[in-house]
PDB file of N, CA and C in Angstrom:
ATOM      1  N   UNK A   1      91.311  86.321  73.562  1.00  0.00           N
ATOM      2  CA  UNK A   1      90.882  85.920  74.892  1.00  0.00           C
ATOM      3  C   UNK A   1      91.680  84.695  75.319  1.00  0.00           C
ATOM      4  N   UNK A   2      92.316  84.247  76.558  1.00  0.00           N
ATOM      5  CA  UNK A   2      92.945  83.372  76.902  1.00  0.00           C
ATOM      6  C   UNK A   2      91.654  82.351  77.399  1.00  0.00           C
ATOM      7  N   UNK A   3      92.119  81.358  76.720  1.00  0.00           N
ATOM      8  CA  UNK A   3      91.515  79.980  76.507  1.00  0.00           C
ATOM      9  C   UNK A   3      91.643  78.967  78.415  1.00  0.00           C
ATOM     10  N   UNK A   4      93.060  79.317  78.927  1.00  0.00           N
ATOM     11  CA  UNK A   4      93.424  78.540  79.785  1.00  0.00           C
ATOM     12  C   UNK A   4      93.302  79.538  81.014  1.00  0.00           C
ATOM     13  N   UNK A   5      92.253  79.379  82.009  1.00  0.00           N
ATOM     14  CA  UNK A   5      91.785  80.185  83.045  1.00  0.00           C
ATOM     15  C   UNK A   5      92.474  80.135  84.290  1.00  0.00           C
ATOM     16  N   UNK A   6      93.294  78.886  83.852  1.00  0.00           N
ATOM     17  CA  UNK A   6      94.286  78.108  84.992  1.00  0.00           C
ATOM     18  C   UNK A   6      95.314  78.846  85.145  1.00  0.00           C
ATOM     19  N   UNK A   7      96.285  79.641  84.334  1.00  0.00           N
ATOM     20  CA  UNK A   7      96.817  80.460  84.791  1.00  0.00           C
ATOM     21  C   UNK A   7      97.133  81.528  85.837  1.00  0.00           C
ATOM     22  N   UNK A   8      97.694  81.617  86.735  1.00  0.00           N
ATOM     23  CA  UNK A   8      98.204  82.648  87.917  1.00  0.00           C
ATOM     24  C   UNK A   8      99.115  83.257  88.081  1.00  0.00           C
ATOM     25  N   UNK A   9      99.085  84.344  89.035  1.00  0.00           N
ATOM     26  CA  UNK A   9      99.948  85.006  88.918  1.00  0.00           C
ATOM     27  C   UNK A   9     100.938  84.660  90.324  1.00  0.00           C
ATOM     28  N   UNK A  10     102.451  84.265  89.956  1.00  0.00           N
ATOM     29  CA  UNK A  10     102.902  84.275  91.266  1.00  0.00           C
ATOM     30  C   UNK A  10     102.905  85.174  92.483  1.00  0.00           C
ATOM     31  N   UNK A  11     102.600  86.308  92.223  1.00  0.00           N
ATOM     32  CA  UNK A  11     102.233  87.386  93.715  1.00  0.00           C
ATOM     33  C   UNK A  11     101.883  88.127  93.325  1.00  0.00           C
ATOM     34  N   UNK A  12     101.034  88.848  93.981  1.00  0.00           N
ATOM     35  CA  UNK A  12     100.615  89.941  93.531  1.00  0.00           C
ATOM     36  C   UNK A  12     100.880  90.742  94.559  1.00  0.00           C
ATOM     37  N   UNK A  13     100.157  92.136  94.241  1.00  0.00           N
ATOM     38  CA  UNK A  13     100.081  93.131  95.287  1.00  0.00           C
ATOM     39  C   UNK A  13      99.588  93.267  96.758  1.00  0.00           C
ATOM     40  N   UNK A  14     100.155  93.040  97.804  1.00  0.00           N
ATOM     41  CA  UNK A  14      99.531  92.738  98.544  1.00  0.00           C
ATOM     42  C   UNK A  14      99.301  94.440  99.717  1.00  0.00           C
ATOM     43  N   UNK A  15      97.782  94.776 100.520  1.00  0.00           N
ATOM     44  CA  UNK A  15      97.648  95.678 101.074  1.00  0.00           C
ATOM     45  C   UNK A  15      98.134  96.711 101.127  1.00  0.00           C
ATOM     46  N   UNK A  16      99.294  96.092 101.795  1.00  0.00           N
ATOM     47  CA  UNK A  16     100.063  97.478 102.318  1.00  0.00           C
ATOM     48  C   UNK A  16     101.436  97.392 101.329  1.00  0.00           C
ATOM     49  N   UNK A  17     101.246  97.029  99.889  1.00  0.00           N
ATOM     50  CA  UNK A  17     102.057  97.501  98.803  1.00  0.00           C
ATOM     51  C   UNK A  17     103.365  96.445  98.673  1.00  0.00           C
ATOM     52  N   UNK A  18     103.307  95.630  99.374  1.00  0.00           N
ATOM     53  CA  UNK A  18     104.045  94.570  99.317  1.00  0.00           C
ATOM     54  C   UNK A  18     103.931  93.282  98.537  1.00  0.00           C
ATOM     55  N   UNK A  19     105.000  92.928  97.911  1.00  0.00           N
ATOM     56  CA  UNK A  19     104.621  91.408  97.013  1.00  0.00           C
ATOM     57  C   UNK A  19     104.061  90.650  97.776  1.00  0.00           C
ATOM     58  N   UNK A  20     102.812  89.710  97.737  1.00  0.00           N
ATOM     59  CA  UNK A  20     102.096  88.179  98.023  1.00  0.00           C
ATOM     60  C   UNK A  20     102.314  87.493  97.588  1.00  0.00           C
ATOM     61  N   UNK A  21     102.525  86.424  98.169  1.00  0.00           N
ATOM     62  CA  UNK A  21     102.434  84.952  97.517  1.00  0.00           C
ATOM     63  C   UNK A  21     101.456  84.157  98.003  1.00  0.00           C
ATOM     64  N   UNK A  22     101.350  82.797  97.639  1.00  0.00           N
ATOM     65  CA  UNK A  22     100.604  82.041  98.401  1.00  0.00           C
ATOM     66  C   UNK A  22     101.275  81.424 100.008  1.00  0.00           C
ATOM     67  N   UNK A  23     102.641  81.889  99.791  1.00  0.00           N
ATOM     68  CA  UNK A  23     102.765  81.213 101.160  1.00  0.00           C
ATOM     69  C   UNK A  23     103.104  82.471 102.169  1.00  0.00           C
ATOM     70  N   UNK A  24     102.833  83.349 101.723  1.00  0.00           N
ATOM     71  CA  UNK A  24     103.156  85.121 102.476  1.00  0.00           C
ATOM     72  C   UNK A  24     101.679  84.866 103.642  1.00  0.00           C
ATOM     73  N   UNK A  25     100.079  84.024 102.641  1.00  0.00           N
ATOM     74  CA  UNK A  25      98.675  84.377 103.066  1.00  0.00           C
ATOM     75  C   UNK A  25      98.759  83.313 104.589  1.00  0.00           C
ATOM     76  N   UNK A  26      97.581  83.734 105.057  1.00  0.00           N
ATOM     77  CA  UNK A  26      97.409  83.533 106.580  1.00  0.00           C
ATOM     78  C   UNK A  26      97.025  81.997 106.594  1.00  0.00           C
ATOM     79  N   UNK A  27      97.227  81.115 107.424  1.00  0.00           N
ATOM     80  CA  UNK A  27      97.605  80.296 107.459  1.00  0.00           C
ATOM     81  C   UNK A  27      95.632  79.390 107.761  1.00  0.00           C
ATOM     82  N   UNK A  28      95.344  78.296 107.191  1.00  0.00           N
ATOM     83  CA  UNK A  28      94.575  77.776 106.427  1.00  0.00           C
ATOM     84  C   UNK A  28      93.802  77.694 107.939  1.00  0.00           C
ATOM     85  N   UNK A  29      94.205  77.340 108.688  1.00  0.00           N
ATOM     86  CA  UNK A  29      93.192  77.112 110.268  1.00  0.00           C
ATOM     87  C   UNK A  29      93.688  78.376 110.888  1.00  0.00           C
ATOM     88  N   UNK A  30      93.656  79.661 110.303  1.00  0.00           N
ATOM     89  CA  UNK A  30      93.352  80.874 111.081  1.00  0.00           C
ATOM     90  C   UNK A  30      92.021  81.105 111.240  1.00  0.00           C
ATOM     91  N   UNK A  31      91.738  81.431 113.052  1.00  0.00           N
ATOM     92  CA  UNK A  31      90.685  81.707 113.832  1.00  0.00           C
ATOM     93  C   UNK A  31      90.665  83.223 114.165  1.00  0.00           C
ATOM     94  N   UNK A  32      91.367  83.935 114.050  1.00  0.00           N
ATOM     95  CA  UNK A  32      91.521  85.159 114.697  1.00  0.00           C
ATOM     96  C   UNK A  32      91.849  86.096 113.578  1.00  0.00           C
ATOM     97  N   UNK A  33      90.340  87.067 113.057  1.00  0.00           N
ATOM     98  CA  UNK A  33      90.829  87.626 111.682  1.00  0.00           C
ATOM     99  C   UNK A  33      90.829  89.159 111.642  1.00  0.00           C
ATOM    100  N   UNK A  34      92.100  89.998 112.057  1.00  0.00           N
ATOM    101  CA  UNK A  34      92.914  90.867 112.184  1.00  0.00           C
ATOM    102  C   UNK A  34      92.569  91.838 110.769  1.00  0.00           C
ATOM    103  N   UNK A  35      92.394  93.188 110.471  1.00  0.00           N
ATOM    104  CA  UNK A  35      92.338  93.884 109.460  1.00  0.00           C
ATOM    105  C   UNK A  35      93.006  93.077 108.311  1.00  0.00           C
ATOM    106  N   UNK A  36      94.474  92.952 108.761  1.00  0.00           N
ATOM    107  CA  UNK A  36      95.905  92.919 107.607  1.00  0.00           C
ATOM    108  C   UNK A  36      95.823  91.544 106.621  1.00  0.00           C
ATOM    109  N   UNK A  37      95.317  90.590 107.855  1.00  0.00           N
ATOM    110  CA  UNK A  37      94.739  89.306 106.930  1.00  0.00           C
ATOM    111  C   UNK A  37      93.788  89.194 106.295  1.00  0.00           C
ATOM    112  N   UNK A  38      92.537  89.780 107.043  1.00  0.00           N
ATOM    113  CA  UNK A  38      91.782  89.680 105.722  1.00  0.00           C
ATOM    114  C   UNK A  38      91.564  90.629 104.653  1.00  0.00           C
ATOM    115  N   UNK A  39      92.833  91.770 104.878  1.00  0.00           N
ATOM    116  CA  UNK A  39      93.254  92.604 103.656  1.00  0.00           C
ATOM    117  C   UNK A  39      93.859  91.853 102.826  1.00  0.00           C
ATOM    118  N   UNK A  40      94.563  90.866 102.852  1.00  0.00           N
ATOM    119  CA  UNK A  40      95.424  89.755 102.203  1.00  0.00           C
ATOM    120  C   UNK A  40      95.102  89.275 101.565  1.00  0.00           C
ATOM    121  N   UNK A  41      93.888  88.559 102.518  1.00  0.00           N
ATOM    122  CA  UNK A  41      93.184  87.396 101.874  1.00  0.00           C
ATOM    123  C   UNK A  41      92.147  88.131 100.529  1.00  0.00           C
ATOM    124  N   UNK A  42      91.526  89.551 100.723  1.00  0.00           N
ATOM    125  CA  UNK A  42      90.832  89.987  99.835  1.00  0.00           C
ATOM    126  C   UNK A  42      91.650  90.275  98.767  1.00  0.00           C
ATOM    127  N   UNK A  43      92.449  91.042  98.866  1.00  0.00           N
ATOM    128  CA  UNK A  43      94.244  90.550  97.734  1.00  0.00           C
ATOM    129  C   UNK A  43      94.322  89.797  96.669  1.00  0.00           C
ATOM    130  N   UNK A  44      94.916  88.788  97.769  1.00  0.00           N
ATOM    131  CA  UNK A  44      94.757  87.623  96.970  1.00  0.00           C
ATOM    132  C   UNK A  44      93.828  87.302  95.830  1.00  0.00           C
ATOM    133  N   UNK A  45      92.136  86.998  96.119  1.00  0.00           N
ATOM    134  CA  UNK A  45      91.590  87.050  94.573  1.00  0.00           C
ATOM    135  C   UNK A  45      91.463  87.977  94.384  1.00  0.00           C
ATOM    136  N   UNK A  46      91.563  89.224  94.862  1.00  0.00           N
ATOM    137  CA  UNK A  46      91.427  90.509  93.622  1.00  0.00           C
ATOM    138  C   UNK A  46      92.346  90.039  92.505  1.00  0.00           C
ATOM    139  N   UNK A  47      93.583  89.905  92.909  1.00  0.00           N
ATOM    140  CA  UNK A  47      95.281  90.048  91.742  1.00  0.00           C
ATOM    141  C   UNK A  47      95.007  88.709  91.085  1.00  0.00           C
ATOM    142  N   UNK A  48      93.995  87.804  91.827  1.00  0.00           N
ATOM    143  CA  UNK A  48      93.758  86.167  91.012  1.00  0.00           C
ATOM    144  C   UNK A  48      94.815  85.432  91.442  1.00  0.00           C
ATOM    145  N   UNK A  49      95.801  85.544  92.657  1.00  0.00           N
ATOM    146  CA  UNK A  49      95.870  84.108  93.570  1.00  0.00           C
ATOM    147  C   UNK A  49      95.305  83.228  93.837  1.00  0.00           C
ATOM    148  N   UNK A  50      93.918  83.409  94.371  1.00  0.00           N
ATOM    149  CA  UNK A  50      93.096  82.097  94.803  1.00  0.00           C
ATOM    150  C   UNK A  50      91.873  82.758  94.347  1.00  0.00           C
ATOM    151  N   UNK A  51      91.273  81.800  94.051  1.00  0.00           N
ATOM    152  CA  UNK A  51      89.625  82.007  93.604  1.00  0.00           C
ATOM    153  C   UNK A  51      88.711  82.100  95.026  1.00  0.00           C
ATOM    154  N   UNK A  52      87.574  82.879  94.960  1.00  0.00           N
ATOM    155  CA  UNK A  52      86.681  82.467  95.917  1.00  0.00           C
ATOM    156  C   UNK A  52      86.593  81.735  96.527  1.00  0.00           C
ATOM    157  N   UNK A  53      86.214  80.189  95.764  1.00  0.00           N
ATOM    158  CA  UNK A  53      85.763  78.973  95.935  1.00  0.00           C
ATOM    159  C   UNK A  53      86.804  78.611  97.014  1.00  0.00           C
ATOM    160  N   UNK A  54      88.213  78.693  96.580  1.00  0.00           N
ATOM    161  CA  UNK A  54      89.460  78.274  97.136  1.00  0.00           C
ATOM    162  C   UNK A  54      89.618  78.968  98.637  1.00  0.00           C
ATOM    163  N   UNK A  55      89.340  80.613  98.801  1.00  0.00           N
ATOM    164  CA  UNK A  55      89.392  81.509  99.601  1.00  0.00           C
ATOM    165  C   UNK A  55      88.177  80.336 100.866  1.00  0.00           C
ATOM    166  N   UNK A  56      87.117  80.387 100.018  1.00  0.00           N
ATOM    167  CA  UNK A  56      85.820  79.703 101.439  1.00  0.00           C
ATOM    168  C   UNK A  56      86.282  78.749 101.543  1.00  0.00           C
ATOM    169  N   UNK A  57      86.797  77.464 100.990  1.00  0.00           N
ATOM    170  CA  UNK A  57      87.790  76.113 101.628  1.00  0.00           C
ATOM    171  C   UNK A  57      88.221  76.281 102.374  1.00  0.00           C
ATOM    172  N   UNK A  58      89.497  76.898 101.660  1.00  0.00           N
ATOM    173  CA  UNK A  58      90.651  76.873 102.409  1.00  0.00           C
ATOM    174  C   UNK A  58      90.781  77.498 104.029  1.00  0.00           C
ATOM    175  N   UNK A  59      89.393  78.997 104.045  1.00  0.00           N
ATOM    176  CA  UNK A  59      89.664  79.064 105.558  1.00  0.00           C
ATOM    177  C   UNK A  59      88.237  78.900 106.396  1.00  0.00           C
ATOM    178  N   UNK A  60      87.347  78.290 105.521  1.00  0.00           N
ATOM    179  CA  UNK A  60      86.346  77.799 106.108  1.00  0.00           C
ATOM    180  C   UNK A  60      85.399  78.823 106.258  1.00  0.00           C
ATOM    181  N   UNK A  61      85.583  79.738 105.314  1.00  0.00           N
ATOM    182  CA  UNK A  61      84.510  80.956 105.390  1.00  0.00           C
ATOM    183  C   UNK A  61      83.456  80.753 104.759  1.00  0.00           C
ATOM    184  N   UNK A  62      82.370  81.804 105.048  1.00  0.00           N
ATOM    185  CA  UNK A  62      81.228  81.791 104.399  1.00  0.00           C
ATOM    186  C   UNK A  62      81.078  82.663 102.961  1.00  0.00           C
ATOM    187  N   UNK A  63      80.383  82.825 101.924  1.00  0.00           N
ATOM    188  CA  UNK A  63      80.246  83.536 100.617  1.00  0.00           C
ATOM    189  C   UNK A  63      80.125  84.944 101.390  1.00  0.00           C
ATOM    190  N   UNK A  64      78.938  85.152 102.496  1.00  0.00           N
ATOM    191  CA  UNK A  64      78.655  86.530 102.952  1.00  0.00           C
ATOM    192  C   UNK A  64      79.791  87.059 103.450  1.00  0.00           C
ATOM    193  N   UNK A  65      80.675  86.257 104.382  1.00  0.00           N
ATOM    194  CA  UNK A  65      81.537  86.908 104.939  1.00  0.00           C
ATOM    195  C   UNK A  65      82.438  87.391 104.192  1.00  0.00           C
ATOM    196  N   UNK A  66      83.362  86.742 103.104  1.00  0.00           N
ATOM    197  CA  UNK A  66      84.128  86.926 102.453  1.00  0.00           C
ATOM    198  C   UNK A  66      83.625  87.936 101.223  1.00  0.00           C
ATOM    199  N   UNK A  67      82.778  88.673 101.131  1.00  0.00           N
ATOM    200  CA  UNK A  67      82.070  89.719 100.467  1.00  0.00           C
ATOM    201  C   UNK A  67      81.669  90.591 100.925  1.00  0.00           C
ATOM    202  N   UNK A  68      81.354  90.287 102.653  1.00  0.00           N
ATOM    203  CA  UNK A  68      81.140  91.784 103.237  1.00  0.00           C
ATOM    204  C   UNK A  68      82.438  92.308 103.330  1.00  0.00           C
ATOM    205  N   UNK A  69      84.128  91.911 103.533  1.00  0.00           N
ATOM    206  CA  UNK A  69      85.481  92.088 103.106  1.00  0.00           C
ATOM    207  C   UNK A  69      85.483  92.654 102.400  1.00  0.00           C
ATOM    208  N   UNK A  70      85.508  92.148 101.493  1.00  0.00           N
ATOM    209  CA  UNK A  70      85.535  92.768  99.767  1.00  0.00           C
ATOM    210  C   UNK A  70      85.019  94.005  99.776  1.00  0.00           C
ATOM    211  N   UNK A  71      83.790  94.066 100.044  1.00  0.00           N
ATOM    212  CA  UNK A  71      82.864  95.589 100.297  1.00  0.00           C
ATOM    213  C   UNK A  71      83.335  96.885 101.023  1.00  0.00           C
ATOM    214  N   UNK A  72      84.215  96.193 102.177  1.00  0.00           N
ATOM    215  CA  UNK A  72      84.460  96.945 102.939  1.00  0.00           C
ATOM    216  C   UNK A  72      86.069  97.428 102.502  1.00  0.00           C
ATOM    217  N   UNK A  73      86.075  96.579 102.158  1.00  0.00           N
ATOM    218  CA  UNK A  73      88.346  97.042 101.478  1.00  0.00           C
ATOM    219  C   UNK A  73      87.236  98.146 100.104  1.00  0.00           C
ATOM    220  N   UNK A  74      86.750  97.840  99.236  1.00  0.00           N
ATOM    221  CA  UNK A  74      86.452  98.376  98.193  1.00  0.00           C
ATOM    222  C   UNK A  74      85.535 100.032  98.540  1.00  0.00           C
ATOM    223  N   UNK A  75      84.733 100.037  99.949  1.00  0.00           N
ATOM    224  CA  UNK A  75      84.424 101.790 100.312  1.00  0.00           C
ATOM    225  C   UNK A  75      85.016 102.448 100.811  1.00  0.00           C
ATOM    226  N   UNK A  76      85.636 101.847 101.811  1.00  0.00           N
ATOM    227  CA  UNK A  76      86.557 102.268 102.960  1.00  0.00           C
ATOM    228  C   UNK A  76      88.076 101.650 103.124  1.00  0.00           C
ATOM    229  N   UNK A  77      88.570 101.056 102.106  1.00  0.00           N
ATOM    230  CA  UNK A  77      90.091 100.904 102.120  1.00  0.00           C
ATOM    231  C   UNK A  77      90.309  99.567 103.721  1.00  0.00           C
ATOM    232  N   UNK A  78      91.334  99.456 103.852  1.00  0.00           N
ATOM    233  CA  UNK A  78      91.255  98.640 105.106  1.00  0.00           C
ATOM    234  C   UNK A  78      90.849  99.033 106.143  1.00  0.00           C
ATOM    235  N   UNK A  79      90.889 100.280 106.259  1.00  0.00           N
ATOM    236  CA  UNK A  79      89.837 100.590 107.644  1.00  0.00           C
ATOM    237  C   UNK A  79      88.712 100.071 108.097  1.00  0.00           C
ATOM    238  N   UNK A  80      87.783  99.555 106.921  1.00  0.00           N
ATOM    239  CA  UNK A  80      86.764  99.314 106.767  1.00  0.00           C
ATOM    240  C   UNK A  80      86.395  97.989 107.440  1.00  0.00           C
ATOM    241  N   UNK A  81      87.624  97.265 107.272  1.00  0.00           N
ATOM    242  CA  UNK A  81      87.477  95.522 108.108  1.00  0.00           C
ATOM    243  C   UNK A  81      87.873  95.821 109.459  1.00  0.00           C
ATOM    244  N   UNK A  82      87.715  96.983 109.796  1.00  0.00           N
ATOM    245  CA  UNK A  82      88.155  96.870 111.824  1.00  0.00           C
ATOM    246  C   UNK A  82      86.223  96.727 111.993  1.00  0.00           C
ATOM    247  N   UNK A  83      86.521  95.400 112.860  1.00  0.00           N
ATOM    248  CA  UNK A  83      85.154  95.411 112.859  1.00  0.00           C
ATOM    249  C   UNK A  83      84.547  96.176 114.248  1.00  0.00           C
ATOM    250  N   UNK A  84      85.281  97.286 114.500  1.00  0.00           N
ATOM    251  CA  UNK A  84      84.385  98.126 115.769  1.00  0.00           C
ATOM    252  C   UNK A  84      84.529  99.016 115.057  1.00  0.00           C
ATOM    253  N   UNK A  85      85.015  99.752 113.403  1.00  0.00           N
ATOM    254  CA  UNK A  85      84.128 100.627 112.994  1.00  0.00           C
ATOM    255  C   UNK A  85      83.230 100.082 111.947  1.00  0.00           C
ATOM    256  N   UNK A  86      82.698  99.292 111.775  1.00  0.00           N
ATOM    257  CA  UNK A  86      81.941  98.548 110.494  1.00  0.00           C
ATOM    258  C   UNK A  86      80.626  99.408 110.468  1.00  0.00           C
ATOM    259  N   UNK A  87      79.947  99.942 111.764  1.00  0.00           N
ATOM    260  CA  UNK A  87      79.149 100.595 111.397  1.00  0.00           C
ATOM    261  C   UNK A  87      79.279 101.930 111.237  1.00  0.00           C
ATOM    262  N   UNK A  88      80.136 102.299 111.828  1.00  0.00           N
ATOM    263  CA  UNK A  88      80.671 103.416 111.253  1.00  0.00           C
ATOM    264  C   UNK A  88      80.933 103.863 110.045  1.00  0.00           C
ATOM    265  N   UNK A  89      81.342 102.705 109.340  1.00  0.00           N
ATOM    266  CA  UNK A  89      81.579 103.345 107.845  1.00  0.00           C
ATOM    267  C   UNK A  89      80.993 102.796 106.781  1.00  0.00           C
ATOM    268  N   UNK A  90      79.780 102.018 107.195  1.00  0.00           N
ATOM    269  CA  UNK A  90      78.203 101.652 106.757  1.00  0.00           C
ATOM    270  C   UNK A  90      77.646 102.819 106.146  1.00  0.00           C
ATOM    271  N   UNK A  91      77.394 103.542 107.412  1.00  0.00           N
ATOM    272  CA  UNK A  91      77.164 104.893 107.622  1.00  0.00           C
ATOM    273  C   UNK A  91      77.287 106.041 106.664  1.00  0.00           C
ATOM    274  N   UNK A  92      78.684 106.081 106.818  1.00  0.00           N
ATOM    275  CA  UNK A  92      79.216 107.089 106.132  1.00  0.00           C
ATOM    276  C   UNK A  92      79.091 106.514 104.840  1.00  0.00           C
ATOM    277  N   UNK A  93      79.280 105.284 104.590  1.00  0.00           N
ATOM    278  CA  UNK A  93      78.967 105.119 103.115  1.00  0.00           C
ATOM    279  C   UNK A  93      77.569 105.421 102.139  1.00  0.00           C
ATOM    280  N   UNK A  94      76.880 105.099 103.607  1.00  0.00           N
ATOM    281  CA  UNK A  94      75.052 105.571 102.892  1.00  0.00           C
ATOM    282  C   UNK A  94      74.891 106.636 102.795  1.00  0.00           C
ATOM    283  N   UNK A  95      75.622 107.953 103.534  1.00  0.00           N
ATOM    284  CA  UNK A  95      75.295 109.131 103.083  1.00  0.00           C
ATOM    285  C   UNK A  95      76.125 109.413 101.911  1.00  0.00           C
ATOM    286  N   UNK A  96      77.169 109.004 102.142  1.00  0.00           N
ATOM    287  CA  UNK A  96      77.811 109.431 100.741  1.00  0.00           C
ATOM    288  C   UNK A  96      76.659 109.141  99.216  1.00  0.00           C
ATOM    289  N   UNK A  97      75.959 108.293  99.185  1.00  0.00           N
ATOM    290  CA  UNK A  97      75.452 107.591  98.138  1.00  0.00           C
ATOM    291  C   UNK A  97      74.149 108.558  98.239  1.00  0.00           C
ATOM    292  N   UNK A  98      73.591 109.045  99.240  1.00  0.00           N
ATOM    293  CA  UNK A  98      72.500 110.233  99.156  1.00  0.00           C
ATOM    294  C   UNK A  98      73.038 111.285  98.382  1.00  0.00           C
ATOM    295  N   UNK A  99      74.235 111.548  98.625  1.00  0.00           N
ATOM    296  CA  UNK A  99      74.561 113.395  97.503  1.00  0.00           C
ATOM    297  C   UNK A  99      75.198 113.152  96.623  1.00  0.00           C
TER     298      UNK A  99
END
């Protein structure tokens, strides 16, 4: 088991199959949050760029918000963060989980 947790990875995979870095991610006082960024930003700590903690700092988010993301990249792929289909694929996710 690695002892030193501090370790990172210089880029990882980002969305749409492209290398990330930390300076590729959306910029720290972004107001306006677009599918692709916060596909990025969910990215990012998936591959272990930035931690959570770092993710809600750095852009001033909330725990819920930055997990309903996560949720939504993880049922529905990035589609899932257009937030005029969010209920849409709420939806479709609850029936799926009925059969």
């Amino acid at each position: 088991m690695i002892e030193n947790q501090k370790i990172r990875p210089a880029q990882v995979i980002g969305p749409l199959g492209e290398p990330l870095t930390i300076d590729d991610l959306p910029a720290p006082e972004t107001k306006r949050w677009v599918v692709r960024r916060k596909a990025e930003v969910v990215a990012a700590v998936n591959g272990g760029l930035l931690t959570i903690d770092e993710v809600l700092e750095r852009y001033n988010l909330t725990l819920e918000e930055f997990a309903s993301w996560q949720r939504a990249v993880d049922r529905s792929g990035m589609q899932g963060l257009r937030v005029t289909r969010i209920q849409h694929y709420r939806d479709l996710y609850e029936r799926q989980l009925k059969y």
